[in-house]
Protein backbone atom coordinates (compact mmCIF):
# COMPACT_ATOMS: atom_id res chain seq x y z
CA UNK A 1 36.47 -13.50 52.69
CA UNK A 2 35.00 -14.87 55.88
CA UNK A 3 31.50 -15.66 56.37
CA UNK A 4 30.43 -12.18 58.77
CA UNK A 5 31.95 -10.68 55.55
CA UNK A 6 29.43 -12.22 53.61
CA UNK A 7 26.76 -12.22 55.06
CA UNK A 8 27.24 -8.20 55.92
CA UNK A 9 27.47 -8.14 52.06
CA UNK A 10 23.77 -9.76 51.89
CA UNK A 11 22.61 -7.21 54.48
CA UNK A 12 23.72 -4.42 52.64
CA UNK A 13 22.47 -5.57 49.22
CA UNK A 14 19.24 -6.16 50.53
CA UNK A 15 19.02 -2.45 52.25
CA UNK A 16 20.37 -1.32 48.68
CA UNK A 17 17.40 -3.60 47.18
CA UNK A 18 14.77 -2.03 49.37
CA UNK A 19 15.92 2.15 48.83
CA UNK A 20 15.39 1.19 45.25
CA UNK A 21 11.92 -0.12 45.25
CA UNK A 22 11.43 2.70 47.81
CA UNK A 23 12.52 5.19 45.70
CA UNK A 24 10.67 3.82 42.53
CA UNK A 25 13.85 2.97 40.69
CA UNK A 26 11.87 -0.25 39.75
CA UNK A 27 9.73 -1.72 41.50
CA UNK A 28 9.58 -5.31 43.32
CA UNK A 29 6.84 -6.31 44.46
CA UNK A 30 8.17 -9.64 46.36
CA UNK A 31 10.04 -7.45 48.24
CA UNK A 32 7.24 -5.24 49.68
CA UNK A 33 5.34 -7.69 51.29
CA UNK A 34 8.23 -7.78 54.21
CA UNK A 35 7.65 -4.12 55.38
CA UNK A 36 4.43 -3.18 55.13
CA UNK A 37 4.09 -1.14 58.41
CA UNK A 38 4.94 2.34 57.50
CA UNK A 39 7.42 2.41 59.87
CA UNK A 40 9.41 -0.27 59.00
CA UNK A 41 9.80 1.26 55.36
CA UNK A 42 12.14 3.23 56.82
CA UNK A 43 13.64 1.68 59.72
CA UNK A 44 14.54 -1.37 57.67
CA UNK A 45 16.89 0.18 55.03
CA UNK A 46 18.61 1.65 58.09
CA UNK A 47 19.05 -1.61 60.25
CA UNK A 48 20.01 -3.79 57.55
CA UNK A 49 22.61 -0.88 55.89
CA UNK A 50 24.19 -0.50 60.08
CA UNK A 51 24.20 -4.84 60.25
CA UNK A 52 26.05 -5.21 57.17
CA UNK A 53 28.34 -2.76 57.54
CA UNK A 54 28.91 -3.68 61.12
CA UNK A 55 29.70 -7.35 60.21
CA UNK A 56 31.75 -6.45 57.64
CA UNK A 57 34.71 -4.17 59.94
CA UNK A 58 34.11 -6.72 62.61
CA UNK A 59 34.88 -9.55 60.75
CA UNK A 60 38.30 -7.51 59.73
CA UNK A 61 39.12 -6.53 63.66
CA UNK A 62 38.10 -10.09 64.97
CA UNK A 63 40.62 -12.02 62.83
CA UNK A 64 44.21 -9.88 62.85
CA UNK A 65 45.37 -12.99 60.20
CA UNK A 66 43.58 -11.59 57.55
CA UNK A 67 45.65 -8.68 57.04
CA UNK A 68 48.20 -8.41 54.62
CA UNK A 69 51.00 -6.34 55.64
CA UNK A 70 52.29 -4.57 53.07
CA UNK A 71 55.54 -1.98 52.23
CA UNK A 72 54.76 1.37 52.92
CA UNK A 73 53.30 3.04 49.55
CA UNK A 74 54.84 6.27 49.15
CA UNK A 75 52.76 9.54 47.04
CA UNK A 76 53.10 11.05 44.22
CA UNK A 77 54.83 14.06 46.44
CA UNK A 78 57.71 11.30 47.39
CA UNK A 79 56.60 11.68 51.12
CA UNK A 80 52.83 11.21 52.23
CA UNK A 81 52.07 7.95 51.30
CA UNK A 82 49.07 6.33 49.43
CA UNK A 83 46.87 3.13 50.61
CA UNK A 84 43.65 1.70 49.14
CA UNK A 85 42.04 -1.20 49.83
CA UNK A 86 38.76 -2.75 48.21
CA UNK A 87 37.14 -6.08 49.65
CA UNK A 88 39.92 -7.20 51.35
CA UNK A 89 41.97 -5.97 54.76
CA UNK A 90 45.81 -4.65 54.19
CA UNK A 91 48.16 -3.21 57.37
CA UNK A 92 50.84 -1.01 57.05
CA UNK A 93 53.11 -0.38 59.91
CA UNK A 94 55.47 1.82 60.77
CA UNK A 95 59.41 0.60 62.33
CA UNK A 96 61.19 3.95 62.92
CA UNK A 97 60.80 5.53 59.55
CA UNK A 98 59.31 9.17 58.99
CA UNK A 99 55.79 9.98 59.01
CA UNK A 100 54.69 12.85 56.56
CA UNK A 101 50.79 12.36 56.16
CA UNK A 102 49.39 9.94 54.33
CA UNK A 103 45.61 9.31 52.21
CA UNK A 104 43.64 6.26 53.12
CA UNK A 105 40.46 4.89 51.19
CA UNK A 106 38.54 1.49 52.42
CA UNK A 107 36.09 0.37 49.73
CA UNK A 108 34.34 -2.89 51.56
CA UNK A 109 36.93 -3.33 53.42
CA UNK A 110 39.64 -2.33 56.15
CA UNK A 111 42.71 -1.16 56.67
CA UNK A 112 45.37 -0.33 59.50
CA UNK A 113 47.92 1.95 59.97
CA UNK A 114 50.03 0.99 62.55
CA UNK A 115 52.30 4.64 63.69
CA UNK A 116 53.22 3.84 66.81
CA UNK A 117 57.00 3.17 65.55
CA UNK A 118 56.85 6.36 63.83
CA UNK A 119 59.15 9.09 63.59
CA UNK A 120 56.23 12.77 63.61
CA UNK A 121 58.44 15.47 63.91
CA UNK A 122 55.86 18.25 63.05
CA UNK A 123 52.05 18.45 62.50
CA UNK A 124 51.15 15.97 59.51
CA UNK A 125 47.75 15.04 58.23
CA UNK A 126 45.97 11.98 57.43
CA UNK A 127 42.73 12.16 55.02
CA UNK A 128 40.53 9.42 55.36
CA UNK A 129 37.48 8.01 53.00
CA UNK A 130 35.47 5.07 53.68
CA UNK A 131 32.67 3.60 52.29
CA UNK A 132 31.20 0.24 53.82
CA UNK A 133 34.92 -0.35 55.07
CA UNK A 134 36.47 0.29 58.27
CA UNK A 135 39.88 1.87 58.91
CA UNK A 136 42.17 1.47 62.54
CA UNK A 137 45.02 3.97 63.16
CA UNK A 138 47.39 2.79 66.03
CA UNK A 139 48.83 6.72 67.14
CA UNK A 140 51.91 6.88 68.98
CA UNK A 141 51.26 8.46 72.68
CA UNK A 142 53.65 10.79 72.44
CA UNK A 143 51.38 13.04 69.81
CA UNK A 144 48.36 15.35 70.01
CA UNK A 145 45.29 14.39 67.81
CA UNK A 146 42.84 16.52 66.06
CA UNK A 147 39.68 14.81 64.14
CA UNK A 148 37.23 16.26 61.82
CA UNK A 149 35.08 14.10 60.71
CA UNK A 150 31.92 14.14 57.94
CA UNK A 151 29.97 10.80 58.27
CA UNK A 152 26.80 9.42 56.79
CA UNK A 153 25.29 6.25 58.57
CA UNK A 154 29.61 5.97 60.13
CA UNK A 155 31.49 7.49 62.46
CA UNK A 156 35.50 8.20 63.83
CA UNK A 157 35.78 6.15 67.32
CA UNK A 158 38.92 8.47 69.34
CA UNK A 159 40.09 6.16 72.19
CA UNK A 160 42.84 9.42 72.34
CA UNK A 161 39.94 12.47 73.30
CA UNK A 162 41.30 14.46 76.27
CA UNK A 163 44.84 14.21 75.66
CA UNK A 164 46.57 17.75 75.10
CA UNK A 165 50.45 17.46 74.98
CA UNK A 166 52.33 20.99 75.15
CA UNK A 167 54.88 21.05 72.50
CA UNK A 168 54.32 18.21 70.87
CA UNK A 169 53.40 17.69 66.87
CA UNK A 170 49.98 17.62 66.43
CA UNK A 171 48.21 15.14 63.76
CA UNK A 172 45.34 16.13 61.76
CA UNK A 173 42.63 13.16 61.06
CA UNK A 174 40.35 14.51 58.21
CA UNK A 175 37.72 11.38 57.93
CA UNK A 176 34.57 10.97 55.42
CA UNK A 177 33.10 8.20 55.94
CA UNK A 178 29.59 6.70 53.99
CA UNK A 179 28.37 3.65 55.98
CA UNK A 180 31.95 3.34 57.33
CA UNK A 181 33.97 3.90 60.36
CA UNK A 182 37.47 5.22 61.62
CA UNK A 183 38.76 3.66 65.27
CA UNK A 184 41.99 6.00 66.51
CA UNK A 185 43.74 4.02 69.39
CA UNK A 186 47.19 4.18 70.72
């Protein structure tokens, strides 16, 4: 882990710290005595939760090394493939063979999916969950994109909005994402 990583870690453990003593969970008192304006009860848990979470998927796109490329995971259906990653970064890319959907989940940390090698022959989906983790999808250009996204403190970044290619296979980005992001590039 780099040090951005851990120190995004902090951020978000102390957000997580102060929602609990907010929310009478138990109570610390050491830790009230930094927000006492009414305001910043609020506005704290917020800033620290979008630092830490920040400095965590920017710590993962700032160093590329970091990344372990791995095989492609196939399903349990043989085709769509699989790919978790927890506190760590993993990249899977694509050299000519099929694409038929796949399931991604980033638990504190990120992954990539490199398809710009890939072989879409017909619409194919890709369902996303992240929580404090960032994922990066590399989409070929030849290939229309279609996001739906349900975020909380996140959000889906689609360098691709605007592009509508007649004819061509369509792919289906389904993204939740709890103090997470998605970035779609080609």
């Amino acid at each position: 882990m780099t040090r951005r990583t851990i120190i995004g870690i902090i951020f978000i453990f102390a957000a997580m710290m102060k929602l609990v003593s907010m929310w009478r969970i138990f109570h610390l008192d050491w830790f009230d005595w930094m927000w006492q304006h009414p305001w910043a009860q609020y506005l704290a848990p917020v800033l620290l939760l979008f630092i830490g979470v920040k400095l965590i998927v920017s710590s993962y796109q700032r160093n590329p090394s970091q990344w372990l490329q791995r095989p492609l995971p196939q399903g349990e259906d043989g085709k769509r493939i699989s790919c978790a990653v927890r506190f760590g970064g993993d990249e899977y890319v694509y050299h000519g063979e099929p694409f038929h959907g796949a399931y991604l989940y980033a638990f504190f940390g990120g992954l990539r999916l490199d398809l710009r090698q890939a072989v879409i022959t017909e619409d194919e989906e890709i369902d996303i969950h992240t929580f404090a983790g960032g994922i990066e999808l590399l989409v070929p250009a030849s290939i229309n994109i279609e996001v739906k996204s349900r975020s909380f403190i996140g959000g889906v970044g689609n360098k691709t909005v605007g592009r509508s290619i007649t004819g061509a296979p369509c792919l289906h980005i389904i993204a939740s994402n709890i103090l997470g992001g998605v970035s779609i590039k080609d």
